[in-house]
Structure formats: structure tokens, C-alpha cells
PDB file of N, CA and C in Angstrom:
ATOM      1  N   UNK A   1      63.496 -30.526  48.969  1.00  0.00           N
ATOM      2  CA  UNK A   1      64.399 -29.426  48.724  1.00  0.00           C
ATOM      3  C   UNK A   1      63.676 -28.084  48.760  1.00  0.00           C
ATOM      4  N   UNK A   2      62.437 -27.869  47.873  1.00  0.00           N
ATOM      5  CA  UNK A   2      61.719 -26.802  48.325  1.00  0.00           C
ATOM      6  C   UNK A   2      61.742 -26.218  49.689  1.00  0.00           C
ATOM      7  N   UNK A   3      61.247 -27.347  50.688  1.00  0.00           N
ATOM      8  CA  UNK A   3      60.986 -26.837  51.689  1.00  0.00           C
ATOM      9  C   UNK A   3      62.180 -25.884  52.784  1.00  0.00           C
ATOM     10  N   UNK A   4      63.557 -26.776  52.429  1.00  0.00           N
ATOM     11  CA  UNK A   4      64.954 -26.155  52.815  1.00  0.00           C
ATOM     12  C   UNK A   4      65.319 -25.017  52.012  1.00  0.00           C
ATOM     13  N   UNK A   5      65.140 -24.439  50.884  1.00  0.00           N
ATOM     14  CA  UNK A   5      65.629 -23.866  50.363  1.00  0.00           C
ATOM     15  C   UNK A   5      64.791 -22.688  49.180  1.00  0.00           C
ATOM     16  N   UNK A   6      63.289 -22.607  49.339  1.00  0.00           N
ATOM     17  CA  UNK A   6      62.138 -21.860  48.690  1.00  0.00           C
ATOM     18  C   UNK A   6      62.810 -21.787  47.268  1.00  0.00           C
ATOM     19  N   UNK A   7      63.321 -22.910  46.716  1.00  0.00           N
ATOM     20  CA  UNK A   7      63.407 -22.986  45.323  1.00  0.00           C
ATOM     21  C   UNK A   7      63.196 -24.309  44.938  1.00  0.00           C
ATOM     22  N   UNK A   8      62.420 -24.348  43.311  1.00  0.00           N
ATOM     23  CA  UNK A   8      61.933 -25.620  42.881  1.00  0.00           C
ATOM     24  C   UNK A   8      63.288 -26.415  42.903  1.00  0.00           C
ATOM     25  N   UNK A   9      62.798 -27.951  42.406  1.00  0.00           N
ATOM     26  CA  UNK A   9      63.716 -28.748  42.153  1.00  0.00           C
ATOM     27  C   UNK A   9      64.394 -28.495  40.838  1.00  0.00           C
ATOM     28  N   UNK A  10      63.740 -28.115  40.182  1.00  0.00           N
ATOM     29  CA  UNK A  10      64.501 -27.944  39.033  1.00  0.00           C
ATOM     30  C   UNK A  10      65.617 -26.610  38.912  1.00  0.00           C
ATOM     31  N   UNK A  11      65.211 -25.519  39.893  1.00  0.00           N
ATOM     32  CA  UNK A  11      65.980 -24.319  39.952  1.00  0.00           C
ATOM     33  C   UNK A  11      67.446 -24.941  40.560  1.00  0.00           C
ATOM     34  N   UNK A  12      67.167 -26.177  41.413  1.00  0.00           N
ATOM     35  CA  UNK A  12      68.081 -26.624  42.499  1.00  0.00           C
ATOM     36  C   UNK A  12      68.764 -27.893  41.710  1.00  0.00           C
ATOM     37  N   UNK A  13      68.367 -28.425  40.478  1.00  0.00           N
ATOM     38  CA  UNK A  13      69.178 -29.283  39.843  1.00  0.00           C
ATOM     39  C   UNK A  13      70.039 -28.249  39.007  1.00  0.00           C
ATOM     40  N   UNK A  14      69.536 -26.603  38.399  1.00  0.00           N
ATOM     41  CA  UNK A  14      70.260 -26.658  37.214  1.00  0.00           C
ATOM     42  C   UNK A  14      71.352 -26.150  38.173  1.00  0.00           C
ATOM     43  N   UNK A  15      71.116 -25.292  38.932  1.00  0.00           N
ATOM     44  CA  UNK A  15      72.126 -24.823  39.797  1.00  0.00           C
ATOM     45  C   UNK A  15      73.509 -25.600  40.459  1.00  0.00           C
ATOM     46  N   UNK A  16      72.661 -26.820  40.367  1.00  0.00           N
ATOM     47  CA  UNK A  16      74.109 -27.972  41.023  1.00  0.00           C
ATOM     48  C   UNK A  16      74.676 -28.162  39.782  1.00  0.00           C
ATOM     49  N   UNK A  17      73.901 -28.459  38.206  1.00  0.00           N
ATOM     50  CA  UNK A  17      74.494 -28.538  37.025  1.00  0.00           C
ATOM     51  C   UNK A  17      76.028 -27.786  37.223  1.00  0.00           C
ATOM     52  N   UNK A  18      75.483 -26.846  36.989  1.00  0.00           N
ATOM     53  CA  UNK A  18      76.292 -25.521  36.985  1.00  0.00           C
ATOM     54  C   UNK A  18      77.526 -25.534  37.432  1.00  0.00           C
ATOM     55  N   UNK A  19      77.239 -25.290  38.934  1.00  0.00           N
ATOM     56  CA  UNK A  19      78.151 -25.003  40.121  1.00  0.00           C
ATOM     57  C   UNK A  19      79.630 -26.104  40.483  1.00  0.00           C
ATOM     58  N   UNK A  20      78.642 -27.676  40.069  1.00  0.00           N
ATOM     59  CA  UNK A  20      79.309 -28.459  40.580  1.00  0.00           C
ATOM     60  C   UNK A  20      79.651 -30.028  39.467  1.00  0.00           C
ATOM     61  N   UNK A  21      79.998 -29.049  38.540  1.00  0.00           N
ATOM     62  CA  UNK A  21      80.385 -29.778  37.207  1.00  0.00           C
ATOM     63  C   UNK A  21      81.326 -30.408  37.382  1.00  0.00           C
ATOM     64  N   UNK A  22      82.068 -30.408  38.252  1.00  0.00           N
ATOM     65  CA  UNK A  22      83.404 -30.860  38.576  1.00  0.00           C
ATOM     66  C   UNK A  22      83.645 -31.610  39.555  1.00  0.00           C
ATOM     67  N   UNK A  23      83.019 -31.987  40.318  1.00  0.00           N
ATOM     68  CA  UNK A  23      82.556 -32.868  41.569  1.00  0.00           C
ATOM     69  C   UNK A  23      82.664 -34.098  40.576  1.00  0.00           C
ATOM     70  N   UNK A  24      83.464 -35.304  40.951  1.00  0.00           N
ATOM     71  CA  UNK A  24      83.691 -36.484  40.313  1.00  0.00           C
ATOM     72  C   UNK A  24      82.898 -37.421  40.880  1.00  0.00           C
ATOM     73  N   UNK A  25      81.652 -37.959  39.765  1.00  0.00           N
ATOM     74  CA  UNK A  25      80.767 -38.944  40.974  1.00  0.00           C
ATOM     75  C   UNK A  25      81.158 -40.569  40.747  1.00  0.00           C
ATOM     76  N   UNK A  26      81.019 -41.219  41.625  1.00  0.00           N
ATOM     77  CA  UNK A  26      81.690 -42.754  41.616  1.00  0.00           C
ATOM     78  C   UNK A  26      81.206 -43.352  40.408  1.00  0.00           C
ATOM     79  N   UNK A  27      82.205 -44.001  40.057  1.00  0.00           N
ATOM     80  CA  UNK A  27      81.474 -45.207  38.523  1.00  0.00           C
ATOM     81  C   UNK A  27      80.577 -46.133  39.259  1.00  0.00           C
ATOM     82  N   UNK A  28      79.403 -46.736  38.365  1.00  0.00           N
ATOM     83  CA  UNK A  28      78.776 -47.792  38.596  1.00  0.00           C
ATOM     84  C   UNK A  28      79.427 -49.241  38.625  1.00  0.00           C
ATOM     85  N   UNK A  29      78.710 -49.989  38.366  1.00  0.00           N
ATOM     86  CA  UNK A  29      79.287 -51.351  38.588  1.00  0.00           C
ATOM     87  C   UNK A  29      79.972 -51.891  39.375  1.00  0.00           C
ATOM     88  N   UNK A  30      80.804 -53.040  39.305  1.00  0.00           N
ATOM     89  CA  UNK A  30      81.194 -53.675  39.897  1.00  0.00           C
ATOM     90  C   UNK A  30      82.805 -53.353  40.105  1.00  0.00           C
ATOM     91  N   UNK A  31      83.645 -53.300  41.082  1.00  0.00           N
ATOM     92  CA  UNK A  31      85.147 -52.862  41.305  1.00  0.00           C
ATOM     93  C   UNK A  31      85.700 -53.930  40.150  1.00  0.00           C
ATOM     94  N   UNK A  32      87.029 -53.585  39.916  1.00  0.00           N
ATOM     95  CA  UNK A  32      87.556 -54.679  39.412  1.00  0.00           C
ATOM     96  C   UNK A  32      88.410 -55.789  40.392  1.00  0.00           C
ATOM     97  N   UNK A  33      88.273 -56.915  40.150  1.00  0.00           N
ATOM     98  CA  UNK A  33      88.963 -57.679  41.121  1.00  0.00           C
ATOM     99  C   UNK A  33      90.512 -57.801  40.997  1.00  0.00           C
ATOM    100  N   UNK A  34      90.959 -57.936  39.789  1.00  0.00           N
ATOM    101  CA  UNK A  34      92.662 -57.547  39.805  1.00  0.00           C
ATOM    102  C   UNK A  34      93.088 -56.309  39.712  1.00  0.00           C
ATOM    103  N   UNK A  35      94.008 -56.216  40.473  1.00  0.00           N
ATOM    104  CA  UNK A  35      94.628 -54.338  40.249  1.00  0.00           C
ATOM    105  C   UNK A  35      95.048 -54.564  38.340  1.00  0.00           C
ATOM    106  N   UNK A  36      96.249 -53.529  38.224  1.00  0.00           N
ATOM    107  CA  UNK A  36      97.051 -53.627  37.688  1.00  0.00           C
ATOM    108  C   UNK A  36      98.410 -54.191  37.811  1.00  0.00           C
ATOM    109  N   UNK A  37      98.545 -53.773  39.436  1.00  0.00           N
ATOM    110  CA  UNK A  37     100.165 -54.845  39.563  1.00  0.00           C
ATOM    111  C   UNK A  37      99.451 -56.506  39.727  1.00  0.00           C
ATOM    112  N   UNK A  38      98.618 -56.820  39.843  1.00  0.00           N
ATOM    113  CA  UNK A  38      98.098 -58.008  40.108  1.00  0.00           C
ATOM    114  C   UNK A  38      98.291 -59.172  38.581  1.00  0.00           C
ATOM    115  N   UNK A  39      97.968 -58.243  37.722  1.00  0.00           N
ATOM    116  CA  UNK A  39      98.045 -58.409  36.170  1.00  0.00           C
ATOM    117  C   UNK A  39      99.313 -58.401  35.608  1.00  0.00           C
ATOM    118  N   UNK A  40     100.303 -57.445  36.435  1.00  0.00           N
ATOM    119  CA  UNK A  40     101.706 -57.622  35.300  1.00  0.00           C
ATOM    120  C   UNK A  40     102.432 -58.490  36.195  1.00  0.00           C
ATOM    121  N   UNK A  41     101.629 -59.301  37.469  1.00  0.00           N
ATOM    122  CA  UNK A  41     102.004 -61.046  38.018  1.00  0.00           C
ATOM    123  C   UNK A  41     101.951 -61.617  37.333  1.00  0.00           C
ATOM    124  N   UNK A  42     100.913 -61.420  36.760  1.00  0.00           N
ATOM    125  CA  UNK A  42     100.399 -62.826  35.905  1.00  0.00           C
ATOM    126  C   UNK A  42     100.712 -63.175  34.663  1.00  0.00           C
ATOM    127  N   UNK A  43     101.003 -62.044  34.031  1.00  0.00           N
ATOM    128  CA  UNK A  43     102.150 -62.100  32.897  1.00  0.00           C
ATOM    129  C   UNK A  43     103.493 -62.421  33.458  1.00  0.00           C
ATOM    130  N   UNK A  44     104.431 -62.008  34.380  1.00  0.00           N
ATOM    131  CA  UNK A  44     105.624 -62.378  34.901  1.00  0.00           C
ATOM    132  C   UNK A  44     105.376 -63.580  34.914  1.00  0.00           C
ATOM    133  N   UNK A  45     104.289 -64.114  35.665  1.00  0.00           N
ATOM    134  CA  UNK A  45     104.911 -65.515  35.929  1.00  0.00           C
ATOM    135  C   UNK A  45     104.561 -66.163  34.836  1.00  0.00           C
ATOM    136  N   UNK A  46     104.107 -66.002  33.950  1.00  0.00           N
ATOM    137  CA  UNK A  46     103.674 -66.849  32.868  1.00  0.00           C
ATOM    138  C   UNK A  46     105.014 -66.756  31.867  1.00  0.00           C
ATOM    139  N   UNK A  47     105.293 -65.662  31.737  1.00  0.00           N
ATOM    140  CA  UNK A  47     106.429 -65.575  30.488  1.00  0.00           C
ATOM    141  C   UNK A  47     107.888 -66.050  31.321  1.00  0.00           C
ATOM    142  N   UNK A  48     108.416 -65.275  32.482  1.00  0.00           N
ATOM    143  CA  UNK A  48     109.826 -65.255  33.239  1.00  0.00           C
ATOM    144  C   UNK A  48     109.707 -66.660  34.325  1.00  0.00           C
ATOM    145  N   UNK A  49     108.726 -66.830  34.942  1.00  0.00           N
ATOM    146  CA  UNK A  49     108.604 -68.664  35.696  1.00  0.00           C
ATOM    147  C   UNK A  49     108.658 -69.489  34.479  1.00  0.00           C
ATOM    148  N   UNK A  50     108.270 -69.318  33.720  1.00  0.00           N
ATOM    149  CA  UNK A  50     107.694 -70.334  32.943  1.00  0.00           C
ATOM    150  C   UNK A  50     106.692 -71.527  32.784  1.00  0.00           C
ATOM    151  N   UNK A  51     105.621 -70.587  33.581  1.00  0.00           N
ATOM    152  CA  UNK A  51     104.669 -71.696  34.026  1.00  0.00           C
ATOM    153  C   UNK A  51     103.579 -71.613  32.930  1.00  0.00           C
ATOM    154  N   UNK A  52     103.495 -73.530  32.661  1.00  0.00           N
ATOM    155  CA  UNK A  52     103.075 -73.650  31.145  1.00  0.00           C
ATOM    156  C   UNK A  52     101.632 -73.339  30.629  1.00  0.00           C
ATOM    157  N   UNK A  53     100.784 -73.020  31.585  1.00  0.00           N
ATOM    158  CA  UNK A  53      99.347 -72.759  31.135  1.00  0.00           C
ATOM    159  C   UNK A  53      98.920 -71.824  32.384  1.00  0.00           C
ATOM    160  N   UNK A  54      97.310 -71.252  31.774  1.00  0.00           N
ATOM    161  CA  UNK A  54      96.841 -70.122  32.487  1.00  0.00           C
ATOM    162  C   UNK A  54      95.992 -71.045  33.976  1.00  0.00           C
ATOM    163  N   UNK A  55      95.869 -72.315  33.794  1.00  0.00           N
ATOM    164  CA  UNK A  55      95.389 -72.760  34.536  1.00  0.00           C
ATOM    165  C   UNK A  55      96.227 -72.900  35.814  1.00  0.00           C
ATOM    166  N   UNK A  56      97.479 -73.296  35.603  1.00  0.00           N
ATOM    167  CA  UNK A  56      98.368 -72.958  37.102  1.00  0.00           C
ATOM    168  C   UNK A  56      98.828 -71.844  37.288  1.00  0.00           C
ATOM    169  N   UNK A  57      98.662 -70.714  36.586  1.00  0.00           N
ATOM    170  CA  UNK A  57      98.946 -69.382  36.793  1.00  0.00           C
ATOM    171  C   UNK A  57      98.079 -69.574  37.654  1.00  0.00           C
ATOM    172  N   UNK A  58      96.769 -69.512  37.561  1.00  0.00           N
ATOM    173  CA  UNK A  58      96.067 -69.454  38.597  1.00  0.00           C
ATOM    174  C   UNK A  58      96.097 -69.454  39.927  1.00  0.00           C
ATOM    175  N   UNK A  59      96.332 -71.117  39.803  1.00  0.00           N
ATOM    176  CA  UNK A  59      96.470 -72.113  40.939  1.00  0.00           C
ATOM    177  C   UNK A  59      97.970 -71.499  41.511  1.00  0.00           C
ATOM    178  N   UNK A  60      99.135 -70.934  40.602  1.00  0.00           N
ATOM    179  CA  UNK A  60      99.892 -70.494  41.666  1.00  0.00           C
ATOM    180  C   UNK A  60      99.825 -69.051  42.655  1.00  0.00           C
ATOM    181  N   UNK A  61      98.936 -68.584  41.439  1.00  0.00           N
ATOM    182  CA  UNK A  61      98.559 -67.202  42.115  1.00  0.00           C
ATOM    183  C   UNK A  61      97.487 -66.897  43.361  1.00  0.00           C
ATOM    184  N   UNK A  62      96.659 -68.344  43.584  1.00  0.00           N
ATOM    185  CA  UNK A  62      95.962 -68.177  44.757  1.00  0.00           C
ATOM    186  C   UNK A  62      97.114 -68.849  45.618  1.00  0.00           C
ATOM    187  N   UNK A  63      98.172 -69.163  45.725  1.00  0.00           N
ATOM    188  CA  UNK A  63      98.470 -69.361  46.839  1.00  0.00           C
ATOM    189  C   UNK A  63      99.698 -68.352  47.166  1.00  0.00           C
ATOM    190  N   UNK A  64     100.051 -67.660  46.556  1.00  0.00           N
ATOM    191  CA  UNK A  64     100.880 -66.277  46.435  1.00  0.00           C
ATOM    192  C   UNK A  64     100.229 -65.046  46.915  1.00  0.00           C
ATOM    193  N   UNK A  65      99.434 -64.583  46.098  1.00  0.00           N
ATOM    194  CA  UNK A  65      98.556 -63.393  46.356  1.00  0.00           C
ATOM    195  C   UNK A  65      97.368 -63.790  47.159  1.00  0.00           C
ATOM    196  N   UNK A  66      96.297 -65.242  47.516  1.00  0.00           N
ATOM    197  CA  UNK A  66      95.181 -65.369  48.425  1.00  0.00           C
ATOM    198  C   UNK A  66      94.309 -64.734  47.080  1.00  0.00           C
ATOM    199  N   UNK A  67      94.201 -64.611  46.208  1.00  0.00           N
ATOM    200  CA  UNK A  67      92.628 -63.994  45.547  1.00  0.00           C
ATOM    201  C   UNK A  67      92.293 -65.228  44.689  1.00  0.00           C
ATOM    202  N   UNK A  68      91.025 -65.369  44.521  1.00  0.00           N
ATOM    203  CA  UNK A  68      90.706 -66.720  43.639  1.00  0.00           C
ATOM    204  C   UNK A  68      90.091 -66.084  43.192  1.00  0.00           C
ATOM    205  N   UNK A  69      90.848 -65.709  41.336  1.00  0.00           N
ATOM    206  CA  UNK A  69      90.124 -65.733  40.236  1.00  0.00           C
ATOM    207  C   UNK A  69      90.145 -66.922  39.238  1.00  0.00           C
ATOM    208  N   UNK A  70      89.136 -66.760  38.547  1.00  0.00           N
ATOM    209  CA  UNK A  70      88.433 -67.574  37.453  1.00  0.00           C
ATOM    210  C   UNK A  70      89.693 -67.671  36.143  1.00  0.00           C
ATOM    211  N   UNK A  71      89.892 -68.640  35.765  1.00  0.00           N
ATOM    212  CA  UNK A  71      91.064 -69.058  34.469  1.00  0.00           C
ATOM    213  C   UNK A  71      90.106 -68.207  33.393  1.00  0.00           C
ATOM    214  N   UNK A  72      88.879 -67.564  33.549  1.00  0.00           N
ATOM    215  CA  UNK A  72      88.718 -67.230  32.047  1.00  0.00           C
ATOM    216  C   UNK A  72      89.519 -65.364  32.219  1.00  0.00           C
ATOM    217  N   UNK A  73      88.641 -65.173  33.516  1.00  0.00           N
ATOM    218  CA  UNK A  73      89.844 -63.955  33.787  1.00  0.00           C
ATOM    219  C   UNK A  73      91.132 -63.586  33.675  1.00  0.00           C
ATOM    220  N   UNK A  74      91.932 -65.073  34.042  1.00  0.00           N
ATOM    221  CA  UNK A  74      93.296 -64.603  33.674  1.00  0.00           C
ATOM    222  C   UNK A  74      93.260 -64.797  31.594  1.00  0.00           C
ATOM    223  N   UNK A  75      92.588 -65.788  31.189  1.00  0.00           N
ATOM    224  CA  UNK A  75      93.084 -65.598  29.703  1.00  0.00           C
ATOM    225  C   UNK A  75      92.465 -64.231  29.532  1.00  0.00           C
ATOM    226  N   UNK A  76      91.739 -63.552  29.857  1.00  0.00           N
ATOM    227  CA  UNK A  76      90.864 -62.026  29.004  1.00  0.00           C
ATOM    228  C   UNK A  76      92.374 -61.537  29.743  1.00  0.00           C
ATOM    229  N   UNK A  77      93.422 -61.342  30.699  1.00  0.00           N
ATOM    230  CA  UNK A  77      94.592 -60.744  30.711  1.00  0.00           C
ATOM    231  C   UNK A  77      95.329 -61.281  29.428  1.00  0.00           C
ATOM    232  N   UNK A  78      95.538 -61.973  29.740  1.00  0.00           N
ATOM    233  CA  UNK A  78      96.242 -62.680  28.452  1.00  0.00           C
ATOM    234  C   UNK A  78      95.944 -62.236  27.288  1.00  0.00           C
ATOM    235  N   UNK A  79      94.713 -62.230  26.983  1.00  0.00           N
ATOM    236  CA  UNK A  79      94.385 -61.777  25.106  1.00  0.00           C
ATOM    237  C   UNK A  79      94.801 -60.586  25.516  1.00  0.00           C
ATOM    238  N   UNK A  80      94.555 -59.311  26.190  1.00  0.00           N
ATOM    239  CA  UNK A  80      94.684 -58.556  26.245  1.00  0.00           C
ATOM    240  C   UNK A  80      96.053 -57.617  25.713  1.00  0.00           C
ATOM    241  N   UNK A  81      97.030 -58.659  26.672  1.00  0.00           N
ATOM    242  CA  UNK A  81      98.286 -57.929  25.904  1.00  0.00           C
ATOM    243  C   UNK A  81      98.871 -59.206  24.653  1.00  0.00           C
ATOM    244  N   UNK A  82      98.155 -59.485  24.237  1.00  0.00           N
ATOM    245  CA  UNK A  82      98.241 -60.855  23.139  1.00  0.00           C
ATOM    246  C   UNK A  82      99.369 -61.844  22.914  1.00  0.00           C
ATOM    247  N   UNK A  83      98.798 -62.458  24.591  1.00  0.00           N
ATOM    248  CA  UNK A  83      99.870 -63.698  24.957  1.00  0.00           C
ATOM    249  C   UNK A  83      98.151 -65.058  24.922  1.00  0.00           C
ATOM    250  N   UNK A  84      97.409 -64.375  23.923  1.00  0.00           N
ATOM    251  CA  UNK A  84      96.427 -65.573  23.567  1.00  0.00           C
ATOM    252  C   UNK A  84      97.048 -67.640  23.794  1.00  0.00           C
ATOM    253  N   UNK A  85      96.072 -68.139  23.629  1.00  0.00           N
ATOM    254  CA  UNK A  85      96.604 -69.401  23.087  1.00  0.00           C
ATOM    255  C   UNK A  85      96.334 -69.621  21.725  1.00  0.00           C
ATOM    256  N   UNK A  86      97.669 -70.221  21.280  1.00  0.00           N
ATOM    257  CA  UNK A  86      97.846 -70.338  19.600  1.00  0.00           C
ATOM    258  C   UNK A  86      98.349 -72.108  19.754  1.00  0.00           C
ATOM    259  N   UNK A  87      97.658 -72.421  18.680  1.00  0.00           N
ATOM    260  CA  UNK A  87      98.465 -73.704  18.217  1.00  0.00           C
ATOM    261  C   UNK A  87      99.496 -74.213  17.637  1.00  0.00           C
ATOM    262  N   UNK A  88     100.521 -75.348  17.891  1.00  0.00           N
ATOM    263  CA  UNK A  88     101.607 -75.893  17.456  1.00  0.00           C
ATOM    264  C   UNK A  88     101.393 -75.788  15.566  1.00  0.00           C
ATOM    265  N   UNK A  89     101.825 -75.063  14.630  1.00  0.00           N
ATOM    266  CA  UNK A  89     101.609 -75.409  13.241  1.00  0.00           C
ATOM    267  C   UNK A  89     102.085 -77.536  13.739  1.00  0.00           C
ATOM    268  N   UNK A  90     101.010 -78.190  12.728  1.00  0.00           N
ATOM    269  CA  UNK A  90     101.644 -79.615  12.473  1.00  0.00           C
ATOM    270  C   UNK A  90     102.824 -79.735  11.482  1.00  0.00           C
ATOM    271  N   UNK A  91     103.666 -80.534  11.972  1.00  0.00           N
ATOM    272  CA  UNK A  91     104.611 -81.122  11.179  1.00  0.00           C
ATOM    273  C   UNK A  91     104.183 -82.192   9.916  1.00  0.00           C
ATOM    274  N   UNK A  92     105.165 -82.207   9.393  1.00  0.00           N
ATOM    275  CA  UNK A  92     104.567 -84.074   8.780  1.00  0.00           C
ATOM    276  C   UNK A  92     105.332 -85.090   9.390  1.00  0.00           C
ATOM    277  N   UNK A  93     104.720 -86.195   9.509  1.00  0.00           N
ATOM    278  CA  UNK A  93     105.436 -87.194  10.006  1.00  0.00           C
ATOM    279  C   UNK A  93     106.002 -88.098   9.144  1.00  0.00           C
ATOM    280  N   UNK A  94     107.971 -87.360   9.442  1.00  0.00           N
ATOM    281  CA  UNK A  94     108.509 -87.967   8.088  1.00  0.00           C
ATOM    282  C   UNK A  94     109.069 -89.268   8.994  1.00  0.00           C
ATOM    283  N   UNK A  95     109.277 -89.703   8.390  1.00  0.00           N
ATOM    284  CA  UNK A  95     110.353 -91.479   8.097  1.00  0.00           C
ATOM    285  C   UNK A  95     111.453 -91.353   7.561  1.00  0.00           C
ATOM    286  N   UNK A  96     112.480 -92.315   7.783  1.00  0.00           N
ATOM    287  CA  UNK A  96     113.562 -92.490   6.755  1.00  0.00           C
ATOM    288  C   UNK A  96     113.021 -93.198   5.700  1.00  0.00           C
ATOM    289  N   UNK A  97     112.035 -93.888   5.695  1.00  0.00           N
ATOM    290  CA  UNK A  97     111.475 -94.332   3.921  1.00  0.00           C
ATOM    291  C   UNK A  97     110.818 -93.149   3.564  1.00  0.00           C
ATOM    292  N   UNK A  98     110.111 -92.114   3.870  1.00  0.00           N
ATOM    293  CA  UNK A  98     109.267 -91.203   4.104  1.00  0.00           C
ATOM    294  C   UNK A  98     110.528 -89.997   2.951  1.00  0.00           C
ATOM    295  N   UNK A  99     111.437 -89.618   4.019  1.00  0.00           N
ATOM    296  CA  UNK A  99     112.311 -89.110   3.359  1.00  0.00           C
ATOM    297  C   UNK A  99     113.366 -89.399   1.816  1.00  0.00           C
ATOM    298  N   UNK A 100     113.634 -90.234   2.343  1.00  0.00           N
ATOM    299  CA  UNK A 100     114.184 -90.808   0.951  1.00  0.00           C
ATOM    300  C   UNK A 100     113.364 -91.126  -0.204  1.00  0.00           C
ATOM    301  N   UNK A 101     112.010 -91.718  -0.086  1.00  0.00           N
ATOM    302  CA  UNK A 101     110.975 -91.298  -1.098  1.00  0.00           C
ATOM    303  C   UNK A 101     110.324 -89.766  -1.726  1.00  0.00           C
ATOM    304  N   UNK A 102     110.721 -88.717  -0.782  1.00  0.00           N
ATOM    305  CA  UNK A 102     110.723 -87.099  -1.315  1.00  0.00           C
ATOM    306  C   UNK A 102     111.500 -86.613  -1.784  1.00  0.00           C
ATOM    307  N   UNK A 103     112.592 -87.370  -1.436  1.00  0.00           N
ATOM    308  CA  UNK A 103     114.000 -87.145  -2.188  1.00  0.00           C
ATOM    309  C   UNK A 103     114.220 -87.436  -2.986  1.00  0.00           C
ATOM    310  N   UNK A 104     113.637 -89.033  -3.313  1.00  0.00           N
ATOM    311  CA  UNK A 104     114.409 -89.016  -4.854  1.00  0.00           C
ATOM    312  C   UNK A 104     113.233 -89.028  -5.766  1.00  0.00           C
ATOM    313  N   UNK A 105     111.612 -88.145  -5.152  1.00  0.00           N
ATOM    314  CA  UNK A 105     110.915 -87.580  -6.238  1.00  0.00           C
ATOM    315  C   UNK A 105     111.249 -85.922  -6.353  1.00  0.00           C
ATOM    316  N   UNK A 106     111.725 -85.265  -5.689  1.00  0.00           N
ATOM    317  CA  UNK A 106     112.151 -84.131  -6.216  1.00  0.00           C
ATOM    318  C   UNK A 106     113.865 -83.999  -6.861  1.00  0.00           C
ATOM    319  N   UNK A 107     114.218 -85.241  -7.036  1.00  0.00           N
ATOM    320  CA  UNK A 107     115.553 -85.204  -7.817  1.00  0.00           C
ATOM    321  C   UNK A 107     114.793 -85.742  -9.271  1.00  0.00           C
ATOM    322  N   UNK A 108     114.317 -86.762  -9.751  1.00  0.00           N
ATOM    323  CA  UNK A 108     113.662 -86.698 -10.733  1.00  0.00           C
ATOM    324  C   UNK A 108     112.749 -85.588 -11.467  1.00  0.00           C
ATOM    325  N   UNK A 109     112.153 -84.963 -10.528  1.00  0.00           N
ATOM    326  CA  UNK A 109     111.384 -84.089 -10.924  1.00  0.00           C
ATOM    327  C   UNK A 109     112.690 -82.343 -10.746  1.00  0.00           C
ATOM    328  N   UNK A 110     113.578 -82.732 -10.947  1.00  0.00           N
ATOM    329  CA  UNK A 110     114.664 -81.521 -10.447  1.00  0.00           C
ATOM    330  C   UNK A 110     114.593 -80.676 -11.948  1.00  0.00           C
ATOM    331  N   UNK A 111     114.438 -81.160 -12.730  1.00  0.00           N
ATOM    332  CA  UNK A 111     114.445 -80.554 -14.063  1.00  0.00           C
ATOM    333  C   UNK A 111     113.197 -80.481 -15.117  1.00  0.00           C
ATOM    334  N   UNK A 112     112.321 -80.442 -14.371  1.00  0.00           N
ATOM    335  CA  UNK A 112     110.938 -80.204 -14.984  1.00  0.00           C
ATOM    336  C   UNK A 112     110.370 -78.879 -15.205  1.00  0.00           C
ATOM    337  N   UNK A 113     109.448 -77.957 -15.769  1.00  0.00           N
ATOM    338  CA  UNK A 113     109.173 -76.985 -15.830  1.00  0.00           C
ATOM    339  C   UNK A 113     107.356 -76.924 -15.785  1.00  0.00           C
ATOM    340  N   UNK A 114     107.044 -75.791 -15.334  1.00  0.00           N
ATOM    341  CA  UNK A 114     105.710 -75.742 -15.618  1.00  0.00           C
ATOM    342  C   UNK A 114     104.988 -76.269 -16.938  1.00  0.00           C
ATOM    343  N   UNK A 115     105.585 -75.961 -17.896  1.00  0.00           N
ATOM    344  CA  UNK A 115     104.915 -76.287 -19.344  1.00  0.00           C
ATOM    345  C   UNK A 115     104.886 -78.042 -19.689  1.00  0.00           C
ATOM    346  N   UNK A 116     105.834 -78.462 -18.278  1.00  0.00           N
ATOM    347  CA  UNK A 116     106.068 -80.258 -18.914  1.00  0.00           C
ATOM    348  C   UNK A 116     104.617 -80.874 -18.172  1.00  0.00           C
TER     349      UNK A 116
END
């Protein structure tokens, strides 16, 4: 730069400081591989198809859109707008002996109090 321009480098960095503060320079890293409309697919089809896991979201989305991403990618969409995976609460597994034995211990016990 000296040699083009009979000023140091540093006269010629603060000067670009300066001048060209506003010049937008590219982000680093890596692009992202899903857009945004790519992402509110993958929620559509998950919530309005009703397709039951992120693993055939997938599998339907490479043959729809052609991009093969990774199932952990689509769940980080997923947590994202917090369509996570959650578990079934368990039931108990009642019986008709099952039942009728809860029944007729909370009819006996229907008139008890803390202090008994």
C-alpha cells in the first residue's frame, strides 16, 4: 500500500476505519443449510400432515425439497419453536378387580379425617 499510495499502513487502515464504516463485510462461517421457508415446511408438515416423528419429516422432505439434512437438524428446528419431544405421562394399569378394589377402599375410607 505504501508503495501505491506514499502513506503508511496504518494511515491507510485508520482512514478506511473511518471512511468506510458502513461497507457491510460477509459473516464467517458456514451458510446455513435450511432457509427459513424450508423450516416453516418442516413444522407444516409435522403439525398439519401429521407426520408422526422428525425422522420421516426428514425422509419426506428429501424427497419433496432434494436437500438431505440430518434428523438432529430438524429436532434443533423443532426445540426451537418448542415442538420438542415430550413423553406420554403413564397411566395405571387399572382392571375391573383393580377398580373395584379402589373403590370400595375409598368408600370405606370416605369418612376419615387427617387426625384418624
Amino acid at each position: 500500500m505504501e508503495e501505491l499510495t506514499g502513506l503508511s499502513n496504518n494511515t491507510v487502515r485508520r482512514l478506511r476505519k473511518t471512511h468506510r464504516s458502513s461497507v457491510m463485510k460477509p459473516n464467517g462461517g458456514r451458510s446455513k443449510v435450511l432457509s427459513a421457508a424450508d423450516e416453516h415446511y418442516y413444522v407444516h408438515q409435522l403439525i398439519k400432515n401429521c407426520v408422526p416423528s422428525a425422522v420421516k419429516v426428514t425422509k419426506c422432505l428429501e424427497n419433496h425439497i432434494g436437500k438431505n439434512v440430518g434428523i438432529e437438524r430438524v429436532h434443533k428446528v423443532l426445540r426451537k419453536i418448542v415442538l420438542g419431544a415430550t413423553e406420554k405421562p403413564k397411566k395405571p394399569l387399572l382392571s375391573a378387580k383393580n377398580i373395584r378394589n379402589k373403590l370400595s377402599w375409598c368408600i370405606a375410607h370416605s369418612n376419615s379425617t387427617v387426625d384418624d
